[in-house]
N, C-alpha and C. Protein backbone atom coordinates (compact mmCIF):
# COMPACT_ATOMS: atom_id res chain seq x y z
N UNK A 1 50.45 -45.85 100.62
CA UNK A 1 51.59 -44.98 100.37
C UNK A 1 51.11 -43.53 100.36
N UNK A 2 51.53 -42.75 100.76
CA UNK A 2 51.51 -41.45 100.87
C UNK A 2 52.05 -40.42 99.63
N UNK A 3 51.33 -39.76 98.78
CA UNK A 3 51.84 -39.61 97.95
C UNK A 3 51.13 -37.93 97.91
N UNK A 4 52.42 -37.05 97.47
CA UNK A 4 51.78 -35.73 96.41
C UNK A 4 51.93 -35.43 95.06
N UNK A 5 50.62 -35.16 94.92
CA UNK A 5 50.48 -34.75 93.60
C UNK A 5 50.62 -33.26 93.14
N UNK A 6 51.41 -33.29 92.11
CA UNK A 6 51.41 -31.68 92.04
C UNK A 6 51.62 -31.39 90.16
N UNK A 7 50.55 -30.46 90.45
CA UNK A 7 49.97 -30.05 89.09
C UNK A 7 50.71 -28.75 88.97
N UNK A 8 51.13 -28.76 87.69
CA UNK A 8 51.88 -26.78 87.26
C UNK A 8 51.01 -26.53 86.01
N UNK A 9 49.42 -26.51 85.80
CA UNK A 9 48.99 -26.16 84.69
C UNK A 9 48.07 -24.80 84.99
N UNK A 10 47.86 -24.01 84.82
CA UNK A 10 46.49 -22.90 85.15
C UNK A 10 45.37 -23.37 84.57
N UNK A 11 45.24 -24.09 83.56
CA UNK A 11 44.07 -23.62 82.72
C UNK A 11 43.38 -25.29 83.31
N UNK A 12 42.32 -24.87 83.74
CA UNK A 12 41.36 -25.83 84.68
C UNK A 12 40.56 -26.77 83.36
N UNK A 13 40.85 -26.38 82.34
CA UNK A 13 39.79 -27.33 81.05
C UNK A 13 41.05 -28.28 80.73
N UNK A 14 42.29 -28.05 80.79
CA UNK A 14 43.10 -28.44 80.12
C UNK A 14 43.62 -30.07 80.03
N UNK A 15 43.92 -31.00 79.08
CA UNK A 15 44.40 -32.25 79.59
C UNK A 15 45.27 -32.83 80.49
N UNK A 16 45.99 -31.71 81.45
CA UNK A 16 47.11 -32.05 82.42
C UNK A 16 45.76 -31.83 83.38
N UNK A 17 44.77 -31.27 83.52
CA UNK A 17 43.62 -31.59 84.69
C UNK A 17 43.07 -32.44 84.73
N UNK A 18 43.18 -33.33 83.68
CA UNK A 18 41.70 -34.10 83.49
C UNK A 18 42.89 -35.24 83.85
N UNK A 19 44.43 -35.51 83.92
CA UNK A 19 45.11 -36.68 84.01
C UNK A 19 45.46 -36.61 85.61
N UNK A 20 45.63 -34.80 86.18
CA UNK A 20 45.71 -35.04 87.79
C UNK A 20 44.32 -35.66 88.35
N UNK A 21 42.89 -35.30 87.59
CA UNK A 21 42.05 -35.57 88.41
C UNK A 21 41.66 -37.47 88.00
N UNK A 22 42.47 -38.26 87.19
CA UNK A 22 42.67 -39.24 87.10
C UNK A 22 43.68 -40.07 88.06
N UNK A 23 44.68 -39.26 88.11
CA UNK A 23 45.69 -39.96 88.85
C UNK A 23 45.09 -39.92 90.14
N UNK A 24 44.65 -38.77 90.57
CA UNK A 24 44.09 -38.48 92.09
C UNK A 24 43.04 -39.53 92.81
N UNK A 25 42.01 -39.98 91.54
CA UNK A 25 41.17 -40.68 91.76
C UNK A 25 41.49 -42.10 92.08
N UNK A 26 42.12 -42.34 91.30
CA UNK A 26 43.01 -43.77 90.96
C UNK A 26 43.61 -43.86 92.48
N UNK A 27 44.40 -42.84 92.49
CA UNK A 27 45.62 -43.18 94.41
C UNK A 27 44.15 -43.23 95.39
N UNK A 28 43.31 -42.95 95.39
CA UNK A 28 42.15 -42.45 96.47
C UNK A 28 41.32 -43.91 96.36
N UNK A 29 41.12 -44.58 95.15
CA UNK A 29 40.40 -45.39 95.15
C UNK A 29 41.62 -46.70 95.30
N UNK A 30 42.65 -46.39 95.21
CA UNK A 30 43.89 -47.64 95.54
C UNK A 30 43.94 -47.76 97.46
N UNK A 31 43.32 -46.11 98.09
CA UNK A 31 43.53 -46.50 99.24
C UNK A 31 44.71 -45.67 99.95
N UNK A 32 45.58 -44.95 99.09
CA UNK A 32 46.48 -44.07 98.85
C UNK A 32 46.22 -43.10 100.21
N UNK A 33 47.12 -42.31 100.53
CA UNK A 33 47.21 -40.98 101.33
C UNK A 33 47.44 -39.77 100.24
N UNK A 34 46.60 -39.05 99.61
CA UNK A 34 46.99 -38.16 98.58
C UNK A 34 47.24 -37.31 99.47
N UNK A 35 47.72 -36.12 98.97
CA UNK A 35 48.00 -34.57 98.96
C UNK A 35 47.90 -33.88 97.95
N UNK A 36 47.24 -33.19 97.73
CA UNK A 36 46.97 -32.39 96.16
C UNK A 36 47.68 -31.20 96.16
N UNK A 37 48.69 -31.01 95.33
CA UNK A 37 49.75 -29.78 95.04
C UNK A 37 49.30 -28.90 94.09
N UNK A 38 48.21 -28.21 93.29
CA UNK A 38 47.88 -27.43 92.78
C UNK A 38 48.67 -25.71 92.52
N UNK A 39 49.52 -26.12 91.54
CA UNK A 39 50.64 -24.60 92.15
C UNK A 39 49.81 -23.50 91.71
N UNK A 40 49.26 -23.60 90.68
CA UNK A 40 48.45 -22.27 90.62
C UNK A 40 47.09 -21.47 91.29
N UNK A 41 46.50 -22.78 91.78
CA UNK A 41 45.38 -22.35 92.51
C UNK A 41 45.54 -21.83 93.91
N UNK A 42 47.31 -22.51 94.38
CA UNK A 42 47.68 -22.22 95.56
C UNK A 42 48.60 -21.02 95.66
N UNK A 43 48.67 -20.23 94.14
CA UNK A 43 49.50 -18.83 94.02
C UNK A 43 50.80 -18.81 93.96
N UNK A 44 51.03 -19.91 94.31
CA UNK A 44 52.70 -20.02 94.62
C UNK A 44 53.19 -19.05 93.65
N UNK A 45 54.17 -18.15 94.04
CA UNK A 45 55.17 -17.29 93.25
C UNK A 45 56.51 -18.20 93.27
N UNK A 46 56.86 -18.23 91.63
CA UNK A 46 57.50 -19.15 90.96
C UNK A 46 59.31 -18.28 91.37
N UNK A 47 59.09 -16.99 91.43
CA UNK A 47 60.41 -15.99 90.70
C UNK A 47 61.03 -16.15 92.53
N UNK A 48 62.39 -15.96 91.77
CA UNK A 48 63.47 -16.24 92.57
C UNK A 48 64.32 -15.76 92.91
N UNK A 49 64.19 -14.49 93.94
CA UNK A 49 63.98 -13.23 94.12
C UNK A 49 65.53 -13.21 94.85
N UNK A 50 65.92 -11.31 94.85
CA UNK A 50 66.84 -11.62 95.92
C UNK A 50 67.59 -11.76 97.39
N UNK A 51 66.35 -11.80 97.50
CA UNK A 51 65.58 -12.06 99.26
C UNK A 51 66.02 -13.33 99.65
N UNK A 52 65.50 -13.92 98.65
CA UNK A 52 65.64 -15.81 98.87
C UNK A 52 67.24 -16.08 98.67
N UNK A 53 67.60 -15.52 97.60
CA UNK A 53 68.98 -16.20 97.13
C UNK A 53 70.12 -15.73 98.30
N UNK A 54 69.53 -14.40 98.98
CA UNK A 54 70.80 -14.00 100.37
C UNK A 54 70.33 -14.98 101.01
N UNK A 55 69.61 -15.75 101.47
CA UNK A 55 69.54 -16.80 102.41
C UNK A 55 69.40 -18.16 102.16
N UNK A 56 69.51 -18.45 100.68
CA UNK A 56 69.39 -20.17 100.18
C UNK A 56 70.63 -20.82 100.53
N UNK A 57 71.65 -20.24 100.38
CA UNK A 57 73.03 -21.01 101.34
C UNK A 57 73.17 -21.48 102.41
N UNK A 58 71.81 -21.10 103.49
CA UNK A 58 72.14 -21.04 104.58
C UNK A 58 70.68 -22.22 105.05
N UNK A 59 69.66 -22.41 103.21
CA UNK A 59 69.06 -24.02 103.66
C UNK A 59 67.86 -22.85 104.26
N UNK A 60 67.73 -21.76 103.92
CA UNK A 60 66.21 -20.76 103.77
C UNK A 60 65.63 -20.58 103.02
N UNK A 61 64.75 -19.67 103.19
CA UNK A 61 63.94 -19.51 101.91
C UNK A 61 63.28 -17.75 102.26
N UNK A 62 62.64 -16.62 101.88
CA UNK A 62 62.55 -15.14 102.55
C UNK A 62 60.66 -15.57 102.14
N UNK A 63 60.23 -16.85 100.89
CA UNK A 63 58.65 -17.38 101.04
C UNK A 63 58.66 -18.29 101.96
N UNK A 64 57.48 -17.71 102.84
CA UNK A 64 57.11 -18.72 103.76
C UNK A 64 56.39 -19.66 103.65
N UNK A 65 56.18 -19.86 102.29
CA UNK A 65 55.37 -21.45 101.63
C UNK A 65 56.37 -22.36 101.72
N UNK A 66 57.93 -21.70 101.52
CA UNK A 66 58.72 -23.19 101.25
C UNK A 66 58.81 -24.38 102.46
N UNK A 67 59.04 -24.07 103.51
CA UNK A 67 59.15 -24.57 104.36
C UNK A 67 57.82 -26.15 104.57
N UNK A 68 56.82 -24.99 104.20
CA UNK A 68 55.19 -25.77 104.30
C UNK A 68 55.49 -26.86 103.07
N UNK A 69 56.15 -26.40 101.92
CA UNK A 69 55.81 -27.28 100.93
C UNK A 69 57.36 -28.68 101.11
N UNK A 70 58.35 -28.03 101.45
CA UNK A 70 59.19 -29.01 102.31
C UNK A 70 58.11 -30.26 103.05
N UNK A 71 58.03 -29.71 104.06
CA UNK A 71 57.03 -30.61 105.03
C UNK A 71 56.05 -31.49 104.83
N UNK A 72 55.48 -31.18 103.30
CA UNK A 72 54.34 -31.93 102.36
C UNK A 72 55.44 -32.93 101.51
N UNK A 73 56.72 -32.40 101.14
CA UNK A 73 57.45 -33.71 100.24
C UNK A 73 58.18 -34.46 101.70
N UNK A 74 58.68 -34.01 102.57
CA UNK A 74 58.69 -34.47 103.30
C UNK A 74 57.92 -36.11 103.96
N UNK A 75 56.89 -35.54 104.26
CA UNK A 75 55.84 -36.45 104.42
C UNK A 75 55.63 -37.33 103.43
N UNK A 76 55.45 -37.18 102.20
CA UNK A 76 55.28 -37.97 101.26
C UNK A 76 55.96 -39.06 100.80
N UNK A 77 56.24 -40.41 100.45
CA UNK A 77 56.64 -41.36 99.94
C UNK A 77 56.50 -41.69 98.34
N UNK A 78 56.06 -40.89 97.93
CA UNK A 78 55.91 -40.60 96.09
C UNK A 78 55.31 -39.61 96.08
N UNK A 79 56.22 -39.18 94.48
CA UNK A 79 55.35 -37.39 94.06
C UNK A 79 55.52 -37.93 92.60
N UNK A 80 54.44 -37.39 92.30
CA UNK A 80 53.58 -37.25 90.81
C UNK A 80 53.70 -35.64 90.34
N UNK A 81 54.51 -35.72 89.28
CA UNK A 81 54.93 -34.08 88.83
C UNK A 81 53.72 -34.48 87.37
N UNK A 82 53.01 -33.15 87.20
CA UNK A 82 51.63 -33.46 86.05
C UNK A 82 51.66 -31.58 85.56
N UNK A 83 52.48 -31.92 84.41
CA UNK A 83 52.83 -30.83 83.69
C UNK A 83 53.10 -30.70 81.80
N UNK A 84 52.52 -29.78 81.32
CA UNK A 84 52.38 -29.28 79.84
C UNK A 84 53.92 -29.40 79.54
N UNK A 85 54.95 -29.47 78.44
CA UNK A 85 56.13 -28.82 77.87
C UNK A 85 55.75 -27.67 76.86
N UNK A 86 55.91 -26.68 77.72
CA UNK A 86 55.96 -25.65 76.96
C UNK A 86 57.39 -24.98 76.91
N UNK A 87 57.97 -24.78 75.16
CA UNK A 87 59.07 -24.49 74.65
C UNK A 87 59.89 -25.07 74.87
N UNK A 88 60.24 -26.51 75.21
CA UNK A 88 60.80 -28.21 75.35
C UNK A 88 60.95 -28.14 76.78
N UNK A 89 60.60 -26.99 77.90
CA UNK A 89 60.87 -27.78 79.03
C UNK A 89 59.72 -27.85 79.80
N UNK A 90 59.44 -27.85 81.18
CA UNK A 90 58.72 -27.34 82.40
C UNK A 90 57.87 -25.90 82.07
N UNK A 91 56.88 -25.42 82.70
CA UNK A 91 56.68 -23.81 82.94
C UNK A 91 57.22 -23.50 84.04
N UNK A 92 57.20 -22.05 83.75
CA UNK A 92 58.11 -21.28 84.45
C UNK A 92 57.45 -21.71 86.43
N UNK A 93 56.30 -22.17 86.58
CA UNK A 93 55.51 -22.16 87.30
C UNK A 93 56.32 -23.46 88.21
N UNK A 94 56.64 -24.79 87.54
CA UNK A 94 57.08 -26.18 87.95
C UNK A 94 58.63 -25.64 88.04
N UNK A 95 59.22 -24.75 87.57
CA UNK A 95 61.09 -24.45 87.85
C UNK A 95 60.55 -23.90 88.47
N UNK A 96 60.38 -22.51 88.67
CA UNK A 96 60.38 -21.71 90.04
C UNK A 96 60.15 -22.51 91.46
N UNK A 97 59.05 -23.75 91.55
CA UNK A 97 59.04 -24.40 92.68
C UNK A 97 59.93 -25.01 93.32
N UNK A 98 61.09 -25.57 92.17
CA UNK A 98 62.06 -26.35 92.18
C UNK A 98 63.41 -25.72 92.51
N UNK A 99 63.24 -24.79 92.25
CA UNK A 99 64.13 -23.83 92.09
C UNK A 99 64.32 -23.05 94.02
N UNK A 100 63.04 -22.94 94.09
CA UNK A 100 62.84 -22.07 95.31
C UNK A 100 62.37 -23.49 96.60
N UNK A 101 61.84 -24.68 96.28
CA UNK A 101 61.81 -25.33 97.46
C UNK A 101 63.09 -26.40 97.41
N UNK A 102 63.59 -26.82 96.80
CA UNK A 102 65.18 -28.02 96.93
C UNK A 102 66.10 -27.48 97.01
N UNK A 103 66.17 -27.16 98.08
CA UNK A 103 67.36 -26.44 98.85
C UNK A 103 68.45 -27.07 99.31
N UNK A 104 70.14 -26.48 99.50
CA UNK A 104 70.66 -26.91 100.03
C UNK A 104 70.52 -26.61 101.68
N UNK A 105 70.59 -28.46 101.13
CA UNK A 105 70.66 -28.61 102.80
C UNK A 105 69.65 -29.31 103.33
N UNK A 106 68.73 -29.49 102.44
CA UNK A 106 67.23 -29.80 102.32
C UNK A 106 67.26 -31.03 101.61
N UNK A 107 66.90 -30.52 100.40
CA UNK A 107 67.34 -31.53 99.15
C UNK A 107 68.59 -32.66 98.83
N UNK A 108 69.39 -31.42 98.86
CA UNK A 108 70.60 -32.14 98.57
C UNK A 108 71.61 -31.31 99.51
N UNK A 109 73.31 -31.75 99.71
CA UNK A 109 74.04 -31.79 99.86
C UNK A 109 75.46 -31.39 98.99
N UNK A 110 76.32 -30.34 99.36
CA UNK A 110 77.37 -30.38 97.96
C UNK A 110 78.41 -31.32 98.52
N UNK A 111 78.97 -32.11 97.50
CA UNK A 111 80.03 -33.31 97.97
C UNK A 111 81.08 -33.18 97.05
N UNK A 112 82.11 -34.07 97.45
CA UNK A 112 83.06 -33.91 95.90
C UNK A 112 82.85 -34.19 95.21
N UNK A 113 81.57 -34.94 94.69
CA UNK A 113 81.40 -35.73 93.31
C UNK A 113 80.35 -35.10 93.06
N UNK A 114 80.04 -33.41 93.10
CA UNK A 114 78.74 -32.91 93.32
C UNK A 114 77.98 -32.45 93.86
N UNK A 115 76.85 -33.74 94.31
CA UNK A 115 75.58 -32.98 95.10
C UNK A 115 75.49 -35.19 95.99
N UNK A 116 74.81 -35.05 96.95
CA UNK A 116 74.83 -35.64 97.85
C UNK A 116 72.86 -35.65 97.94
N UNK A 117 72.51 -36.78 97.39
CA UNK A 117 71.01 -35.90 97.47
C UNK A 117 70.29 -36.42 99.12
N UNK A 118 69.12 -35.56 98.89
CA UNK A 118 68.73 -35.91 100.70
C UNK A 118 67.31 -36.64 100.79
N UNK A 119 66.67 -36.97 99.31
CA UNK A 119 65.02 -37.32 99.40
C UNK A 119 65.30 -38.63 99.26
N UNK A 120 66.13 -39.57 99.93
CA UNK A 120 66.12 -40.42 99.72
C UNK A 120 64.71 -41.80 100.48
N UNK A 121 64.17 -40.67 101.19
CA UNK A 121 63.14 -41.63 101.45
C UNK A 121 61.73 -41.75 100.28
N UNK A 122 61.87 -40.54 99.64
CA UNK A 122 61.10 -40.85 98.25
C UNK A 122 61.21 -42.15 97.37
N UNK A 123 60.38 -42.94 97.64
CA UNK A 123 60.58 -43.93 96.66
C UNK A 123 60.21 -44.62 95.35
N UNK A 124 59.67 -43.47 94.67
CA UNK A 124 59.10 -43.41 93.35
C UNK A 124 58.65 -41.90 93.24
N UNK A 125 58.65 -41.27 91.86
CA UNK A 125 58.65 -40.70 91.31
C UNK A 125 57.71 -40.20 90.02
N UNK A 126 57.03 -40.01 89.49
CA UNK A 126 56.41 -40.43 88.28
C UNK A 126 56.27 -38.47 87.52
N UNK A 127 56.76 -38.80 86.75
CA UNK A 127 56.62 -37.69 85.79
C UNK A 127 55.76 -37.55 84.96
N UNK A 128 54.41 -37.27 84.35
CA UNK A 128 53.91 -37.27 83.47
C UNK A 128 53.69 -35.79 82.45
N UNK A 129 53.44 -36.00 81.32
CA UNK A 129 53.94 -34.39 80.68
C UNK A 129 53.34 -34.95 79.16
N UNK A 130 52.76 -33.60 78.82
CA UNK A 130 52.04 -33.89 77.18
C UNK A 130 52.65 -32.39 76.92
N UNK A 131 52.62 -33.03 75.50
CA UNK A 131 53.21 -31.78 74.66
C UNK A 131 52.82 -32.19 73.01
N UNK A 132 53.24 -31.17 72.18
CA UNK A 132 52.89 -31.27 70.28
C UNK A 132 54.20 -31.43 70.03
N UNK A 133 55.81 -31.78 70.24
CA UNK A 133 56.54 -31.88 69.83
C UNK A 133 56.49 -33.59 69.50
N UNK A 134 56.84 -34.11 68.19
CA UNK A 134 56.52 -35.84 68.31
C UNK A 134 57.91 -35.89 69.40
N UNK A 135 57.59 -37.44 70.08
CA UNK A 135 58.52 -37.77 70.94
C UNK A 135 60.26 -37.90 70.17
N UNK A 136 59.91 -38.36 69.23
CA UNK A 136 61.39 -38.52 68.73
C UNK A 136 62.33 -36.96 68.27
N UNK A 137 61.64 -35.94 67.67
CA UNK A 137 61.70 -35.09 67.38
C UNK A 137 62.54 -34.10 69.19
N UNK A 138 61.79 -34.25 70.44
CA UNK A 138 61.91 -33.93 71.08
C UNK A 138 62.84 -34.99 71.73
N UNK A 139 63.24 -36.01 71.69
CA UNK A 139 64.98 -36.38 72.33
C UNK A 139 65.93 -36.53 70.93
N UNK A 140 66.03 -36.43 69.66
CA UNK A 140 66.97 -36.18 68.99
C UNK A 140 67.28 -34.65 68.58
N UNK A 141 66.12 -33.88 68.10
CA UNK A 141 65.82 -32.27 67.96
C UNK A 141 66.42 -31.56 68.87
N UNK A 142 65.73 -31.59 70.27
CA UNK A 142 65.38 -30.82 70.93
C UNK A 142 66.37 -30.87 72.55
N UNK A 143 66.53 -32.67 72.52
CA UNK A 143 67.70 -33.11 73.74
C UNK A 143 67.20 -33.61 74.57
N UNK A 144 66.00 -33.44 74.87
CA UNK A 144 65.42 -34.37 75.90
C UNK A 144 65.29 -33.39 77.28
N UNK A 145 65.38 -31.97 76.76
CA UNK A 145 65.59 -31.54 78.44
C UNK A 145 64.35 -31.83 79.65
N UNK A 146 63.57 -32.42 79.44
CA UNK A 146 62.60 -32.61 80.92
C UNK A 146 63.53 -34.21 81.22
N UNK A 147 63.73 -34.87 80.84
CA UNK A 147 64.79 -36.29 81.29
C UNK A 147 66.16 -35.67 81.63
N UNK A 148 66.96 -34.39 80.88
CA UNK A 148 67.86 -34.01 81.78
C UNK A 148 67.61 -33.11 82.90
N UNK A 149 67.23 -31.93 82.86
CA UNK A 149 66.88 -31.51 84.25
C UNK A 149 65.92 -31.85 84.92
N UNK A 150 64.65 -32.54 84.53
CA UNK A 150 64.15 -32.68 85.97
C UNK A 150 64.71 -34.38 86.38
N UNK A 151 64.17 -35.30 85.18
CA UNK A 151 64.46 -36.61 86.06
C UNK A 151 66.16 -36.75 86.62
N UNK A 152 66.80 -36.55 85.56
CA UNK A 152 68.46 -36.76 86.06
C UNK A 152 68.71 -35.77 86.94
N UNK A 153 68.71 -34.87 86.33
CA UNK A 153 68.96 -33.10 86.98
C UNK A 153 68.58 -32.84 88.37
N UNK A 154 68.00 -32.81 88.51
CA UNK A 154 66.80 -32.79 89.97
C UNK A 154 66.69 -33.63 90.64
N UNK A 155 65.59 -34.44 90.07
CA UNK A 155 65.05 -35.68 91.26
C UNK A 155 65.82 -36.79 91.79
N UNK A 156 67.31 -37.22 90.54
CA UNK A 156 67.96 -38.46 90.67
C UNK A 156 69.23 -37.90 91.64
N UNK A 157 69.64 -36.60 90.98
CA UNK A 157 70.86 -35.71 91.96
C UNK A 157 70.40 -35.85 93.23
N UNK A 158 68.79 -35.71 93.49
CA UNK A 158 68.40 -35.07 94.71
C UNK A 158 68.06 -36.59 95.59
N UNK A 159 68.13 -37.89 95.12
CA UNK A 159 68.45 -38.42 95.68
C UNK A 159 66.81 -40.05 95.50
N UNK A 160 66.21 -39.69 94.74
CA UNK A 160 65.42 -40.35 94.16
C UNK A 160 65.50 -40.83 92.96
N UNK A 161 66.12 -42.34 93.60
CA UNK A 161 65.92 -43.36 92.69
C UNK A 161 65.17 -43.99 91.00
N UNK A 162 63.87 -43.97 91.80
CA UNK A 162 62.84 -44.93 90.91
C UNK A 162 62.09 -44.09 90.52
N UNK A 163 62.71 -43.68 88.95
CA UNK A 163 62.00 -42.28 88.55
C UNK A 163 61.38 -42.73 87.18
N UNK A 164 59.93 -42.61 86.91
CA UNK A 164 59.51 -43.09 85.55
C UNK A 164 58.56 -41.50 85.23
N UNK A 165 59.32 -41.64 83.73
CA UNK A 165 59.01 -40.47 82.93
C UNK A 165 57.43 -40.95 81.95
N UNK A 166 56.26 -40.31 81.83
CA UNK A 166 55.76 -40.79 81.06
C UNK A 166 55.17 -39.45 80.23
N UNK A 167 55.90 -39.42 78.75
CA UNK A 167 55.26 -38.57 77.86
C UNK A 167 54.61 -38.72 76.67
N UNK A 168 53.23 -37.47 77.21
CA UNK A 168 52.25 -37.61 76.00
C UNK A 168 51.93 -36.95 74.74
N UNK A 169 52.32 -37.45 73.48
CA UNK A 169 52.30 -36.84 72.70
C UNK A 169 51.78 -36.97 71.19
N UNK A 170 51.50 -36.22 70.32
CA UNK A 170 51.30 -34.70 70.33
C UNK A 170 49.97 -34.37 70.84
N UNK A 171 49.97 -33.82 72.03
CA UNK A 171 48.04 -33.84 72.12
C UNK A 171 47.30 -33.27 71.62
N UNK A 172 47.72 -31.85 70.65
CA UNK A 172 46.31 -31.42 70.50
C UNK A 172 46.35 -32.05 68.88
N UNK A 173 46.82 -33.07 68.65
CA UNK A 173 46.54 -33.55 67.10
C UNK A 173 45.93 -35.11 67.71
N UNK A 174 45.98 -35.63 68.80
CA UNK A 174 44.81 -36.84 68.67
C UNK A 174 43.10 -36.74 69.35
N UNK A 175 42.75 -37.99 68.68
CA UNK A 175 41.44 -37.91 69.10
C UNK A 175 40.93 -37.90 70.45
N UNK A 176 39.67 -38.05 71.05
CA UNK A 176 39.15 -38.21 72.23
C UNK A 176 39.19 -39.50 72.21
N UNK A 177 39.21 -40.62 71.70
CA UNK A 177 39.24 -41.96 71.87
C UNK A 177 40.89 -42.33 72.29
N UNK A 178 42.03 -41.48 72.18
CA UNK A 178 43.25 -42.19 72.55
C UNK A 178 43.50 -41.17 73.56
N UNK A 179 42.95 -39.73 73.61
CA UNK A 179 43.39 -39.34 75.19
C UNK A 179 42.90 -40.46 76.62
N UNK A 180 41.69 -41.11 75.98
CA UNK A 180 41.04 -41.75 76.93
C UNK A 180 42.01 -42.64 77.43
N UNK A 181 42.46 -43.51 76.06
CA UNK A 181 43.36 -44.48 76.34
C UNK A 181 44.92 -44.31 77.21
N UNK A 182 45.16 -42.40 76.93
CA UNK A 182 46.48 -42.23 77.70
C UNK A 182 45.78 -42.45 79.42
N UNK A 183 44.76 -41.51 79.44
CA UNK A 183 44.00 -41.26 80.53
C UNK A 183 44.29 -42.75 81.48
N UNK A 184 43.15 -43.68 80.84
CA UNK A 184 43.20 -45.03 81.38
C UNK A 184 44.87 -45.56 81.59
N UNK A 185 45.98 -45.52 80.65
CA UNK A 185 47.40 -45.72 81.07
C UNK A 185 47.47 -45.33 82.11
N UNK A 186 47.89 -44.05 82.23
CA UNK A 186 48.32 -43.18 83.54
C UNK A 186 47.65 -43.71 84.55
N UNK A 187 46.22 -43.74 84.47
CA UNK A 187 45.53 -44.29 86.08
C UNK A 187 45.82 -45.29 86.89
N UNK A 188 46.30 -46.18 85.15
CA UNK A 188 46.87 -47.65 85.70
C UNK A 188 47.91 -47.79 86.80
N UNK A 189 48.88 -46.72 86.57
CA UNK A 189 49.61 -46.78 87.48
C UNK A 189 49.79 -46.79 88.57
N UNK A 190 48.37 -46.42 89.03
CA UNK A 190 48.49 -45.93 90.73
C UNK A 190 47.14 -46.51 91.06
N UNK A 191 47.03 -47.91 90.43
CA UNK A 191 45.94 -48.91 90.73
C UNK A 191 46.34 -49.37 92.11
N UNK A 192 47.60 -49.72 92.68
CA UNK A 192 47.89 -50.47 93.42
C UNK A 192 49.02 -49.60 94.81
């Protein structure tokens, strides 16, 4: 299966690196077609300018990365989103991408019941995301917004199905013996 991975963290020590360079390993040693999405190392500018927005109606973009990064989900048959919650959602780094590459016309479609999504050849999904909010705290507290905008919001509008959310939490209050154990989870997944 052909799959991209795409990381929205900067900080290269951090536990969203050490779970892309798990997952990565895992799809590579399953036999996998990776693609490694690195948004920060690859500069991507997140802001959503008004260059882009005179021409997003029309299924453009005024960055000439979008197109390239189209062509990479394109190609792909699963994407692995591997991102921090900072202040209960995404960084500004993982919206701006989203924001500036799922385009109409691209992505999705407007219909009467909405949006009409277009990734329907994506056939899995996997979200993974650590944060210090406890989990319960963050879908009764807080609402759950990474399950409403990105999995419902985004990926399911946009036309992908088989979407599994997996969040880790609180990380910087456990030990090195149960990151291992999230570590080893996550890898599991993309054994096969």
């Amino acid at each position: 299966m052909h799959t991209l991975v795409i990381l929205a963290h900067p900080y290269s020590k951090s536990y969203c690196h050490a779970l892309y360079n798990k997952v990565v390993q895992q799809l590579e040693q399953a036999g996998h077609i990776v693609d490694c999405l690195h948004l920060d190392e690859e500069n991507f500018d997140p802001i959503m300018r008004s260059a882009d927005l005179a021409v997003y109606a029309r299924s453009q973009s005024a960055d000439p990365a979008v197109p390239l990064y189209q062509a990479r989900i394109d190609a792909a048959q699963q994407l692995v989103f591997i991102f921090p919650i900072w202040w209960e959602i995404m960084p500004a780094l993982l919206k701006g991408f989203i924001d500036k590459v799922f385009t109409n016309g691209w992505a999705y479609e407007p219909s009467k019941h909405g949006v009409k999504g277009l990734l329907t050849h994506i056939q899995r999904a996997v979200v993974v995301t650590t944060m210090n909010t406890p989990k319960w705290a963050y879908r009764w507290l807080y609402g759950n917004a990474v399950q409403r905008a990105l999995v419902r919001g985004t990926l399911r509008k946009c036309g992908v199905r088989n979407v599994k959310w997996v969040a880790l939490s609180p990380i910087s209050y456990v030990k090195n013996a149960q990151r291992q154990k999230w570590l080893n989870r996550v890898g599991a997944m993309f054994d096969s």
